[in-house]
N, C-alpha and C. Protein backbone atom coordinates (compact mmCIF):
# COMPACT_ATOMS: atom_id res chain seq x y z
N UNK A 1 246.00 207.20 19.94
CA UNK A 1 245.63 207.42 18.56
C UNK A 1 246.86 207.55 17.68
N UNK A 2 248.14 208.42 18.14
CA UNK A 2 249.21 208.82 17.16
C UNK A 2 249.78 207.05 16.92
N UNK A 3 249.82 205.88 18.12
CA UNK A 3 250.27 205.25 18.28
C UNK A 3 249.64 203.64 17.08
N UNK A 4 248.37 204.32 16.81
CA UNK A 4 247.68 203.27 15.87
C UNK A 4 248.32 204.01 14.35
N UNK A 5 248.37 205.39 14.10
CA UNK A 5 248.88 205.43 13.17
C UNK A 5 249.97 204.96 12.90
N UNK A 6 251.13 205.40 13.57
CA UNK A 6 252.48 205.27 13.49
C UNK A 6 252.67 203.82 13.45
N UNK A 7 251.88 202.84 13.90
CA UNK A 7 251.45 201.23 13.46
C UNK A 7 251.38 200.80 11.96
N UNK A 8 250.02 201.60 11.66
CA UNK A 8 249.23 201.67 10.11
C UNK A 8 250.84 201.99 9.14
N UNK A 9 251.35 203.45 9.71
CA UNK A 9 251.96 203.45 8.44
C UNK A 9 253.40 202.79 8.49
N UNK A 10 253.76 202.04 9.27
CA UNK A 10 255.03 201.39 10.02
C UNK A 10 254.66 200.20 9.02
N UNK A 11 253.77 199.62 8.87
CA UNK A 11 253.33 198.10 8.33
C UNK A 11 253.02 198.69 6.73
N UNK A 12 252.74 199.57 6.41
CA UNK A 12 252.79 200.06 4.70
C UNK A 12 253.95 200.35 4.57
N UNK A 13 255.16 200.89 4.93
CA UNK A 13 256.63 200.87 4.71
C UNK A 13 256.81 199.41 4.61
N UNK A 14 256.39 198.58 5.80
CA UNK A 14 257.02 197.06 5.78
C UNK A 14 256.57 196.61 4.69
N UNK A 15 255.29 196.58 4.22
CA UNK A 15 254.80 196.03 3.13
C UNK A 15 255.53 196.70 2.11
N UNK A 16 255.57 197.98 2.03
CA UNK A 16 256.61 198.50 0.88
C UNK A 16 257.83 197.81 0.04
N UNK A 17 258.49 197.90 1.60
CA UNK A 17 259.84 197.05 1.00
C UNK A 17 259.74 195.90 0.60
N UNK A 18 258.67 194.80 1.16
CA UNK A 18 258.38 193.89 0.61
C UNK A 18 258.44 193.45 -0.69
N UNK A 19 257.63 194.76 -1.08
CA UNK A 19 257.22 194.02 -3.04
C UNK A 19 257.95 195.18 -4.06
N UNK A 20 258.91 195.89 -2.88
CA UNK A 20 259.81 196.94 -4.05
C UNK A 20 260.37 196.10 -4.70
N UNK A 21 261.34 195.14 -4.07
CA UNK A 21 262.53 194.39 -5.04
C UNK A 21 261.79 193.72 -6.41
N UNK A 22 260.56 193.29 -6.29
CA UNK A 22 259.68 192.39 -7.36
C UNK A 22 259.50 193.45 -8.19
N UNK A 23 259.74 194.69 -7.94
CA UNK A 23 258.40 195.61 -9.00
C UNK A 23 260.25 195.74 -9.48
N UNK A 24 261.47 196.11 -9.25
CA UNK A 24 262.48 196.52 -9.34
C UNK A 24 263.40 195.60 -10.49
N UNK A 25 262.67 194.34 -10.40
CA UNK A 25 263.87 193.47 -11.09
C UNK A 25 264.05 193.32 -12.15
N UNK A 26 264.55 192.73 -12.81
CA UNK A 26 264.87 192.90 -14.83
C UNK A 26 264.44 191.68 -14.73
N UNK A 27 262.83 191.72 -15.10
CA UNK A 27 262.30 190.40 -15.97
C UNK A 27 262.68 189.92 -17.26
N UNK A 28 263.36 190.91 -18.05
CA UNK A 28 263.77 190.65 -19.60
C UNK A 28 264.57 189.57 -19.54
N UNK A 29 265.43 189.26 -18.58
CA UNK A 29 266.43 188.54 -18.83
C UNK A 29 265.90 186.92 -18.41
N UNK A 30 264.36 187.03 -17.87
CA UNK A 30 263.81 185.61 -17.57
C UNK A 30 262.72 185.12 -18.64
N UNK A 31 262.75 184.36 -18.81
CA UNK A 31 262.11 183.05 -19.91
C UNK A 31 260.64 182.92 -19.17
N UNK A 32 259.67 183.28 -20.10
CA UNK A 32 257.90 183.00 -19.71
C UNK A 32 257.52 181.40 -19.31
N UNK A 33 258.50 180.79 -20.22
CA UNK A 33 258.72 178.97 -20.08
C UNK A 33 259.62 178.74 -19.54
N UNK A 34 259.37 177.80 -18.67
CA UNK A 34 260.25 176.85 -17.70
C UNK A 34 260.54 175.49 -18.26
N UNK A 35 261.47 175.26 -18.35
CA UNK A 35 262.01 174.06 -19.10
C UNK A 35 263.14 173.37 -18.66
N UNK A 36 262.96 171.90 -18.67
CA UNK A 36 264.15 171.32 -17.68
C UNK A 36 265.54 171.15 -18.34
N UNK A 37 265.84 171.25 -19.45
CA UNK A 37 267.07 170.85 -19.81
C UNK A 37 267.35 172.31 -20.46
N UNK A 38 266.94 172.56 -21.16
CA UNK A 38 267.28 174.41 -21.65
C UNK A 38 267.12 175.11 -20.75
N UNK A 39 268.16 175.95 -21.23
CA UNK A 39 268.06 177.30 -20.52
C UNK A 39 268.08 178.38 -21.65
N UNK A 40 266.81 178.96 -21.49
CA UNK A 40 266.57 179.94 -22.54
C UNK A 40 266.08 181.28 -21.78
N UNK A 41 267.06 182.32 -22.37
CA UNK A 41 266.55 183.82 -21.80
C UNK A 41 264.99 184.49 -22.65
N UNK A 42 265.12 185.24 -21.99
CA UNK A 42 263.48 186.09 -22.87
C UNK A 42 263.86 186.83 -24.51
N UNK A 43 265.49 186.96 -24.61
CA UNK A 43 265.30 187.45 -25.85
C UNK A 43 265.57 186.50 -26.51
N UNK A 44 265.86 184.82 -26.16
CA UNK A 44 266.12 183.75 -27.23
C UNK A 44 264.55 183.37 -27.11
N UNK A 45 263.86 183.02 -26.71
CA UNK A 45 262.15 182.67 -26.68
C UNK A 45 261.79 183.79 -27.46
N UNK A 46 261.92 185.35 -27.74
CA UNK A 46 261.30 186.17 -28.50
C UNK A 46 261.79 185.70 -29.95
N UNK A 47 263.28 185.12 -29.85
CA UNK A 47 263.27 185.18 -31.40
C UNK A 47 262.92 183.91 -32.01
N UNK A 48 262.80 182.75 -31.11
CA UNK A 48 262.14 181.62 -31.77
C UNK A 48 260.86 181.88 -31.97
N UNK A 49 260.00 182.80 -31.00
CA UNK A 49 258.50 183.41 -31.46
C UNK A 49 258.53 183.37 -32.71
N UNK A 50 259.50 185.20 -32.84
CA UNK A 50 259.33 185.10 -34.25
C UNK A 50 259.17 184.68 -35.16
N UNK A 51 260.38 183.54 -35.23
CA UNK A 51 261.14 182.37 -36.25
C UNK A 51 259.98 181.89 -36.67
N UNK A 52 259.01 181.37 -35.41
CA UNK A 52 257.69 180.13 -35.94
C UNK A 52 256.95 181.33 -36.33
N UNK A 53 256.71 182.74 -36.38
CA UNK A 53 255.73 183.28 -36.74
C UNK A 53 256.18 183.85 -38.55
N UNK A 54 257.12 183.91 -38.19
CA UNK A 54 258.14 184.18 -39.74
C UNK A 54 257.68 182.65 -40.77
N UNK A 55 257.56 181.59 -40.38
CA UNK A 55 257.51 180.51 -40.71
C UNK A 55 256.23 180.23 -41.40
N UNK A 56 255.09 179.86 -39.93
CA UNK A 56 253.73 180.27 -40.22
C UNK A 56 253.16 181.79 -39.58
N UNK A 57 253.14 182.36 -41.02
CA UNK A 57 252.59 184.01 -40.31
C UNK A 57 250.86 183.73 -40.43
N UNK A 58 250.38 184.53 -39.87
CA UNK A 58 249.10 184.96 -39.62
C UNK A 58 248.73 185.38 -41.11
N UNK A 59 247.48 185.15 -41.59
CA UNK A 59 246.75 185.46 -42.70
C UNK A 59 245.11 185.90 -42.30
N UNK A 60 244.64 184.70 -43.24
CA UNK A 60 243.15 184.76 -42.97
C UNK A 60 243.54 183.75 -41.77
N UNK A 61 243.74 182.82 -41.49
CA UNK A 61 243.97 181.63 -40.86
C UNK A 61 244.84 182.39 -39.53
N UNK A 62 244.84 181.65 -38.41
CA UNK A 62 245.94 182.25 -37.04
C UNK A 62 247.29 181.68 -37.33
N UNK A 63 248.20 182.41 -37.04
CA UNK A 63 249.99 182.18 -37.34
C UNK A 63 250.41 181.16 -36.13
N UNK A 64 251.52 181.08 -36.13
CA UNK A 64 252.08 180.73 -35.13
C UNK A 64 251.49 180.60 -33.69
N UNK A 65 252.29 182.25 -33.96
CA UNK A 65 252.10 182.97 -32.24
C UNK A 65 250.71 182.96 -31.92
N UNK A 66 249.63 182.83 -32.56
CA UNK A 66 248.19 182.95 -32.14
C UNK A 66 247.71 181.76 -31.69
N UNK A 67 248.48 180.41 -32.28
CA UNK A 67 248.51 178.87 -31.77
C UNK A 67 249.30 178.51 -30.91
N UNK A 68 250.29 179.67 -30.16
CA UNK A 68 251.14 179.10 -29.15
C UNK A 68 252.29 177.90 -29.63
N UNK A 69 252.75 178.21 -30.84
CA UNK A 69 253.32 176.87 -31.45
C UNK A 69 254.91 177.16 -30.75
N UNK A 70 255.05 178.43 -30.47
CA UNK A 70 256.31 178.53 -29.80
C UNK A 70 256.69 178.13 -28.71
N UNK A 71 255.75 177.72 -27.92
CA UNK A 71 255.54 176.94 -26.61
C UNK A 71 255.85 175.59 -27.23
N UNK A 72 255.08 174.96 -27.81
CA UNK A 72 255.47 173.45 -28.30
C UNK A 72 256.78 173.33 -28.57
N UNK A 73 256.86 174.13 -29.32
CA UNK A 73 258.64 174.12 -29.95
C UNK A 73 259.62 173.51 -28.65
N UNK A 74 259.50 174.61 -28.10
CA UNK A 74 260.45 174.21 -26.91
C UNK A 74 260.21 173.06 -26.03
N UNK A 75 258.61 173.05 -25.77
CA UNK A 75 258.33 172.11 -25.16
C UNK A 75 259.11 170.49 -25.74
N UNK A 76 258.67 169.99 -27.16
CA UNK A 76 258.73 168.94 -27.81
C UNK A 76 260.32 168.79 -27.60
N UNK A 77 261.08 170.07 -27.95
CA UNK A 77 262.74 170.18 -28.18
C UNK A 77 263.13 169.71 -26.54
N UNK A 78 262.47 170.17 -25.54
CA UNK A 78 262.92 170.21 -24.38
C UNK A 78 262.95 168.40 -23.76
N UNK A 79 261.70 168.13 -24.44
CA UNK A 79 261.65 167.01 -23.53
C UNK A 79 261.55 165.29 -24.58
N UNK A 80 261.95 166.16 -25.66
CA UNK A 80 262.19 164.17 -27.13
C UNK A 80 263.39 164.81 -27.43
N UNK A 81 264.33 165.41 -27.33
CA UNK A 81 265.80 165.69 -28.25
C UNK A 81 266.28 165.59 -26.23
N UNK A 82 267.59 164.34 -27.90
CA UNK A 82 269.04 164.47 -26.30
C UNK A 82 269.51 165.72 -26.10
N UNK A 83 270.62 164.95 -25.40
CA UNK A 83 271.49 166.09 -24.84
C UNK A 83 272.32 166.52 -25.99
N UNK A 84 272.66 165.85 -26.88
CA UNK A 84 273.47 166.58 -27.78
C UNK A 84 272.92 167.56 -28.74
N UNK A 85 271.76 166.89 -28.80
CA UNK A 85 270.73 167.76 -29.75
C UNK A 85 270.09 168.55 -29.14
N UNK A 86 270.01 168.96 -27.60
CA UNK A 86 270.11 170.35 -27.23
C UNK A 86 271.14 171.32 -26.94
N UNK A 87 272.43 170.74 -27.39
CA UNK A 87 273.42 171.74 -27.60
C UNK A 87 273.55 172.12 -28.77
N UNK A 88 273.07 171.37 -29.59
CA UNK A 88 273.24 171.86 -31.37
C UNK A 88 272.24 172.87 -30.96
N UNK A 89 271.16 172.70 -30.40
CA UNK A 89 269.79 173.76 -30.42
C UNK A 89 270.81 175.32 -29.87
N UNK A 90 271.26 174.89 -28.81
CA UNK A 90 271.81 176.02 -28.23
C UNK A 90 272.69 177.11 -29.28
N UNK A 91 273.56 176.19 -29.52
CA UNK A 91 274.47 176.49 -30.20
C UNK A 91 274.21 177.05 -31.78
N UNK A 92 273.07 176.69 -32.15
CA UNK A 92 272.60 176.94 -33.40
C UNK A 92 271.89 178.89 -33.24
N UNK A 93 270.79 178.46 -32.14
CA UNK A 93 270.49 179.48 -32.01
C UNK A 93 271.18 180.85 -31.76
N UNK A 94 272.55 180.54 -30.78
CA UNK A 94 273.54 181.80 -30.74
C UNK A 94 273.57 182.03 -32.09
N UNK A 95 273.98 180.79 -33.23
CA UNK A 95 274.61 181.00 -34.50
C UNK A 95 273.47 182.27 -35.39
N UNK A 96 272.63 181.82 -34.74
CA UNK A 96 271.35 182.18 -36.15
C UNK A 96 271.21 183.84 -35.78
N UNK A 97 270.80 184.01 -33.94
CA UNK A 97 271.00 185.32 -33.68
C UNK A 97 272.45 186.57 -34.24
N UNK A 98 273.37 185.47 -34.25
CA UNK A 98 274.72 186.14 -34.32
C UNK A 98 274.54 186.84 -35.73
N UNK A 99 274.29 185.86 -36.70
CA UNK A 99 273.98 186.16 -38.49
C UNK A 99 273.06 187.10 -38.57
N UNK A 100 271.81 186.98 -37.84
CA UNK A 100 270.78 188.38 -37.85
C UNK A 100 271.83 189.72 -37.46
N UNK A 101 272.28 189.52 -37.49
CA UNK A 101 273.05 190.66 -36.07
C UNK A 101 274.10 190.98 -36.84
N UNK A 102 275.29 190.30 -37.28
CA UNK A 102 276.22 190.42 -38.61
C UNK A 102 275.05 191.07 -39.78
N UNK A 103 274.32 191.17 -40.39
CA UNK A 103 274.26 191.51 -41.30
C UNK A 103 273.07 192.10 -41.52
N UNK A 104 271.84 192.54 -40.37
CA UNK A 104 270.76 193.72 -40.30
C UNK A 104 271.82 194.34 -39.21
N UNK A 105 272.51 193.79 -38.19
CA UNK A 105 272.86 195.19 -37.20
C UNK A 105 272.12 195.51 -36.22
N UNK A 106 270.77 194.13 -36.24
CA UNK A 106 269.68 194.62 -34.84
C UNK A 106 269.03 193.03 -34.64
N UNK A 107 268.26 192.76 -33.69
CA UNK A 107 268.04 191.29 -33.83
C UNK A 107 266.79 191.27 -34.22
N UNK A 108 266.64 189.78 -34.36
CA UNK A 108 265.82 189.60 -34.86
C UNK A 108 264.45 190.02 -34.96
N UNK A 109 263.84 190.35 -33.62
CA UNK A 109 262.73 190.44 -33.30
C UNK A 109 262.57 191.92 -33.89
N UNK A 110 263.40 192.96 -34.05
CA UNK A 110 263.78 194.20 -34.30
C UNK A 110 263.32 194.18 -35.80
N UNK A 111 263.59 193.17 -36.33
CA UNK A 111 263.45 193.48 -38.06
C UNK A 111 261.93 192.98 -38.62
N UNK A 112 262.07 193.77 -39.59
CA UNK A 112 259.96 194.22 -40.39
C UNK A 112 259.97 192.76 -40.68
N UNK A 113 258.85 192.55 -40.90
CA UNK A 113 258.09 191.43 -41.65
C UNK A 113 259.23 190.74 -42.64
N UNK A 114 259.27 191.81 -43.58
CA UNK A 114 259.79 191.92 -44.76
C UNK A 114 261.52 191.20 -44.49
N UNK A 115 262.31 191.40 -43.48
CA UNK A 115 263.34 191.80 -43.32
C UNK A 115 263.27 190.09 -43.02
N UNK A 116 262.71 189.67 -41.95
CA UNK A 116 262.82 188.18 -41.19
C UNK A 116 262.55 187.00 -42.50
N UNK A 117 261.37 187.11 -43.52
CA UNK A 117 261.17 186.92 -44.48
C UNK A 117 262.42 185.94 -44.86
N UNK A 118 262.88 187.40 -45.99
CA UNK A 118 263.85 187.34 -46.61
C UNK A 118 265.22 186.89 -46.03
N UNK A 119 265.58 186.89 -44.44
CA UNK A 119 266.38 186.00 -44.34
C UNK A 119 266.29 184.93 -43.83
N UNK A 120 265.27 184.11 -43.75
CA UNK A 120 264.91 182.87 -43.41
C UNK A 120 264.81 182.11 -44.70
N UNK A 121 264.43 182.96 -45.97
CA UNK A 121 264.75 182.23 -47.17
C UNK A 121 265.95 182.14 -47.30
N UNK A 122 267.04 183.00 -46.89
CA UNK A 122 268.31 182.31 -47.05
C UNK A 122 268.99 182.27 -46.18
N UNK A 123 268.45 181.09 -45.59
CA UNK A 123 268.54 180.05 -44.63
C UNK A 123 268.01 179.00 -45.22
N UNK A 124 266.99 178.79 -45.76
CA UNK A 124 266.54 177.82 -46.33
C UNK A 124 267.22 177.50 -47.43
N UNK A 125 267.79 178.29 -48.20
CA UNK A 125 268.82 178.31 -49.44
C UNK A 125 269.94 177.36 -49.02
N UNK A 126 270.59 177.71 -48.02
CA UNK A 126 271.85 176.93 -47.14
C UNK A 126 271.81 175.60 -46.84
N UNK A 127 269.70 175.19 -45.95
CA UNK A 127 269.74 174.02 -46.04
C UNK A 127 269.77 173.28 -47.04
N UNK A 128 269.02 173.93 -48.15
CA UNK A 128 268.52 173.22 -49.09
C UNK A 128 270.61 173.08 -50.10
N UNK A 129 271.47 173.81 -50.00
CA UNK A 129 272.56 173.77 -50.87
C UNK A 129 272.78 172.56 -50.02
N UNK A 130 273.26 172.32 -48.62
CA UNK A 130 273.92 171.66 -47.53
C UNK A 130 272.92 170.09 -47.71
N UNK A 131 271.97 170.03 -47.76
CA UNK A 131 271.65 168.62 -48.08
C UNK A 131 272.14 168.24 -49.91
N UNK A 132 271.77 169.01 -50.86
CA UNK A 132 271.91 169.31 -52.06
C UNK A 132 273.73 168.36 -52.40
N UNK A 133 274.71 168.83 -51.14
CA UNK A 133 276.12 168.72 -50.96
C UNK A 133 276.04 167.37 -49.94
N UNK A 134 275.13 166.93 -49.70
CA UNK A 134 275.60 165.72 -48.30
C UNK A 134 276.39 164.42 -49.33
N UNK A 135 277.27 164.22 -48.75
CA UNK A 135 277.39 163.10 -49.59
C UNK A 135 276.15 161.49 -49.53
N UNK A 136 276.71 161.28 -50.08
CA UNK A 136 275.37 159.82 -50.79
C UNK A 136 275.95 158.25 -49.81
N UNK A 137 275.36 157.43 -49.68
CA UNK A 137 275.22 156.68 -48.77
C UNK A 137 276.54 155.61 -49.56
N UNK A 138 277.32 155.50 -48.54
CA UNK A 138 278.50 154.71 -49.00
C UNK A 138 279.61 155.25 -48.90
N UNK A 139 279.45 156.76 -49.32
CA UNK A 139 280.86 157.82 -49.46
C UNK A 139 281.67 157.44 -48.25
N UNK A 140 283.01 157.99 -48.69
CA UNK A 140 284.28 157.54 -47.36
C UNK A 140 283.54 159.24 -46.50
N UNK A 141 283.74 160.03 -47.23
CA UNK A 141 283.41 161.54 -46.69
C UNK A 141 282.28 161.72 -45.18
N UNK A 142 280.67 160.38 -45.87
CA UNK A 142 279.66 160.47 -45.10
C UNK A 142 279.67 160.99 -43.80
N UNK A 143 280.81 160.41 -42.68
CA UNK A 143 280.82 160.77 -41.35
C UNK A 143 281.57 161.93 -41.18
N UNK A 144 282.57 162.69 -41.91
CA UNK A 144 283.31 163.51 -41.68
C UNK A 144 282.11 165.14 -41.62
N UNK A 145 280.77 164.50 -42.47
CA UNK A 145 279.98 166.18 -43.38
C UNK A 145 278.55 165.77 -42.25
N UNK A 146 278.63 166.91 -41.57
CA UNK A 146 277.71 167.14 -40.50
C UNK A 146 277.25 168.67 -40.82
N UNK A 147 275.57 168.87 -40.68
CA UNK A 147 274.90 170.08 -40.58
C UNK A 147 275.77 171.35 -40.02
N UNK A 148 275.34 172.38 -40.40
CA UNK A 148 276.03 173.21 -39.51
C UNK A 148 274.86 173.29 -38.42
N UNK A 149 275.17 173.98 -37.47
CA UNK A 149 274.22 174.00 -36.29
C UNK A 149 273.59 175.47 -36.19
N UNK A 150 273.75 175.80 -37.18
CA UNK A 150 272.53 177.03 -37.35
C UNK A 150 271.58 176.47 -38.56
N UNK A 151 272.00 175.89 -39.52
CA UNK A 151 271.38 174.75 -40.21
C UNK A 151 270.08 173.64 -39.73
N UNK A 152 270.71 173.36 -38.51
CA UNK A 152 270.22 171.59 -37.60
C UNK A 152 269.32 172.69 -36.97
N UNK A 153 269.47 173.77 -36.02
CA UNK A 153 268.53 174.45 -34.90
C UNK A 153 267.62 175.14 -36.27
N UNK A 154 267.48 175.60 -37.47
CA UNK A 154 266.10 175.90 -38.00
C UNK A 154 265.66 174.70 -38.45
N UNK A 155 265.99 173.73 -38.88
CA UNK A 155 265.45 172.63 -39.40
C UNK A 155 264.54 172.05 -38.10
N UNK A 156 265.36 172.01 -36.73
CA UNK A 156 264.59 171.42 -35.75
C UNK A 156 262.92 172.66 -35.26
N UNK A 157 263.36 174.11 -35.91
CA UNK A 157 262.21 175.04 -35.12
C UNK A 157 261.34 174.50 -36.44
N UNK A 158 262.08 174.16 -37.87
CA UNK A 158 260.72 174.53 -38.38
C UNK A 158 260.20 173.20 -38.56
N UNK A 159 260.49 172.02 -38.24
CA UNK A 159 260.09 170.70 -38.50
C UNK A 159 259.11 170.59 -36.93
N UNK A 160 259.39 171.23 -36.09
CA UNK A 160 258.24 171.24 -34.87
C UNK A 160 257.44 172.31 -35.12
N UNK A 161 257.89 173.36 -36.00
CA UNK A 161 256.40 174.05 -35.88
C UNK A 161 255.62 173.10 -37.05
N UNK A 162 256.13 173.06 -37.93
CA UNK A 162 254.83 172.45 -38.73
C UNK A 162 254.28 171.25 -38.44
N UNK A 163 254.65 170.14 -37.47
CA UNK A 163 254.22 169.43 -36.91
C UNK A 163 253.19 170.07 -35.78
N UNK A 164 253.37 170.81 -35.00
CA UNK A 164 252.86 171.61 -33.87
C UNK A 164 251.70 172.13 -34.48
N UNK A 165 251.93 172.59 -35.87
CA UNK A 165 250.68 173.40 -36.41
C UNK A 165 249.72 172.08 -36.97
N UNK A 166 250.41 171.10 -37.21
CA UNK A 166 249.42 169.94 -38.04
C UNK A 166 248.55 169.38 -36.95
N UNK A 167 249.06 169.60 -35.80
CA UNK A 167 248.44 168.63 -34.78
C UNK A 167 247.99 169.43 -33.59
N UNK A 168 247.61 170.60 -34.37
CA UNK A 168 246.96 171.81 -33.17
C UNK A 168 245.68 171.08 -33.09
N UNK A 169 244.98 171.70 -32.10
CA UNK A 169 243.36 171.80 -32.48
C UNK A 169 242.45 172.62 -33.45
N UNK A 170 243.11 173.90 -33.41
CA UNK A 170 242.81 174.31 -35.30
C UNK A 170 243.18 173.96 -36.03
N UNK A 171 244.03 173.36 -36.39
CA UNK A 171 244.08 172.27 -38.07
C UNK A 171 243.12 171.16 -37.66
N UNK A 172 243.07 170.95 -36.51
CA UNK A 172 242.58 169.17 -36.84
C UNK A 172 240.81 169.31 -36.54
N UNK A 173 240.32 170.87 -36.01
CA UNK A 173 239.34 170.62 -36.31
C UNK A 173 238.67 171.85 -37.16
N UNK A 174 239.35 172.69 -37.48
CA UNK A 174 238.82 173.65 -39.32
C UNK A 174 239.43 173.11 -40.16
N UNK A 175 240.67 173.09 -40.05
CA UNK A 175 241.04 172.76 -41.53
C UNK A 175 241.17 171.49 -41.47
N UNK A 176 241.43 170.40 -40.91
CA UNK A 176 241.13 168.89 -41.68
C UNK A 176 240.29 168.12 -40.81
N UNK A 177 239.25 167.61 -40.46
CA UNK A 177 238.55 167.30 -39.76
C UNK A 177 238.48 165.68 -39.61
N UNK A 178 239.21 165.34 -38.62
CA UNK A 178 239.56 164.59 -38.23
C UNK A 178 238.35 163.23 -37.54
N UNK A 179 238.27 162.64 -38.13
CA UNK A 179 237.63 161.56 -37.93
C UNK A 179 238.28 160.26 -37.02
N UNK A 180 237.72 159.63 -35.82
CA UNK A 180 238.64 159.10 -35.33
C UNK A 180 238.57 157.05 -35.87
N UNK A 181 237.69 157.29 -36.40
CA UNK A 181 237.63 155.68 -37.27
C UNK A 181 236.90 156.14 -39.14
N UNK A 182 237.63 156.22 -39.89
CA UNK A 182 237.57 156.60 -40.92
C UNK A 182 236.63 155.75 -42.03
N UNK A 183 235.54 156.79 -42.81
CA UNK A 183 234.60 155.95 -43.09
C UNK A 183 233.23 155.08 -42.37
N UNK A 184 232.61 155.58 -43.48
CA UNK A 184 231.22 155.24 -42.12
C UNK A 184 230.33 154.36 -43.36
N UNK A 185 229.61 153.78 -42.38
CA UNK A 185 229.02 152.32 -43.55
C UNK A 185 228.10 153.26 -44.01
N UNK A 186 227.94 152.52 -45.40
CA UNK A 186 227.15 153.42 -46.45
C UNK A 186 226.32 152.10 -46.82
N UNK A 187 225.25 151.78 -46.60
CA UNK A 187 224.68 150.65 -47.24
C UNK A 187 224.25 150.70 -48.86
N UNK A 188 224.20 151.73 -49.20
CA UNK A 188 223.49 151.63 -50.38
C UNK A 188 224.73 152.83 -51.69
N UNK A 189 225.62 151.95 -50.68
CA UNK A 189 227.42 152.44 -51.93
C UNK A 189 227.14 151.04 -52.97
N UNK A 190 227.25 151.91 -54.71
CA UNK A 190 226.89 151.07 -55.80
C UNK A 190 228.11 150.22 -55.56
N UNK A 191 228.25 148.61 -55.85
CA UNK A 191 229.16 147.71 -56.31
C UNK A 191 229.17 147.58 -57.87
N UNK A 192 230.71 147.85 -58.41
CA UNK A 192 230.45 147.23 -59.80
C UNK A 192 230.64 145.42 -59.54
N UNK A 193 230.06 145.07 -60.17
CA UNK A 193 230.30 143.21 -60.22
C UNK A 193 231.77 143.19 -61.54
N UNK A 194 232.15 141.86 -60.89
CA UNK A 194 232.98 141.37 -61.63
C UNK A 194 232.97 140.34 -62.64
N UNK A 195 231.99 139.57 -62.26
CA UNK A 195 231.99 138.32 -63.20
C UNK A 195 231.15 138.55 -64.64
């Protein structure tokens, strides 16, 4: 009898140690998405969350994060942008975290509504000066004046979320209802005559 216990609880220690190290490990530092060419930690995926939820927030209508558009993001970025244009991504994103961080003092995900807001409008201020400044087609300058890459990485989050959001299944079937051959015969639509 002592010999079935000392079994029983010999194999619950074994099992113990088993699934200690799993319960033990720092998940923060791993990414919910798996992606083949990025490598993104859990606090760069939290702040592109944000970014698309800062972008499209939640109203009456679902935001972002309630459409999973932050998944697309990466997804679309991960697998139609080269290689160079996932180092601008990279590289942009350190940039953009770094600026949250220079000048709230906490990151992104850390700051109110209010706070992400207001500096994503100026960000948008920057793109909008930085194209405003591109030179014009012909200039000797043209090839020398390139985006900055905190510039290029919001232009790329917010040009896939709003694509991502246009081509969800809630836009395409509440808000624009999508017909897949447009127009349906109407026999008895008035003709004006011409002659």
């Amino acid at each position: 009898m002592n010999r079935r216990i000392a079994i029983r609880n010999m194999a619950l220690i074994l099992g113990s140690a088993a699934i200690l190290p799993s319960c033990l490990s720092n998940d923060k530092a791993k990414s919910a998405i798996q992606l083949k060419h990025l490598k993104i930690d859990a606090d760069q995926e939290a702040l592109v969350t944000d970014l698309t939820d800062t972008i499209l927030p939640k109203t009456s209508k679902p935001g972002a994060k309630e459409l999973g558009i932050n998944l697309f993001v990466f997804k679309m970025i991960d697998d139609c942008y080269n290689k160079e244009q996932h180092e601008t991504f990279m590289a942009g994103l350190k940039e953009f975290s770094d600026a949250v961080d220079k000048k709230h003092s906490k990151s992104f995900s850390q700051l109110t509504p209010q706070e992400r807001t207001a500096f994503v409008l100026d960000v948008e201020k920057q793109v909008k000066a930085e194209n405003d400044n591109k030179p014009k087609e012909g200039d000797a300058a043209k090839d020398k004046a390139e985006p900055s890459k905190l510039n290029s990485f919001y232009g790329m989050v917010k040009g896939q979320t709003v694509f991502g959001y246009t081509t969800s299944k809630y836009f395409m079937t509440e808000q624009v209802v999508y017909e897949l051959i447009p127009g349906r015969y109407n026999a008895h639509f008035p003709v004006k005559k011409t002659a």
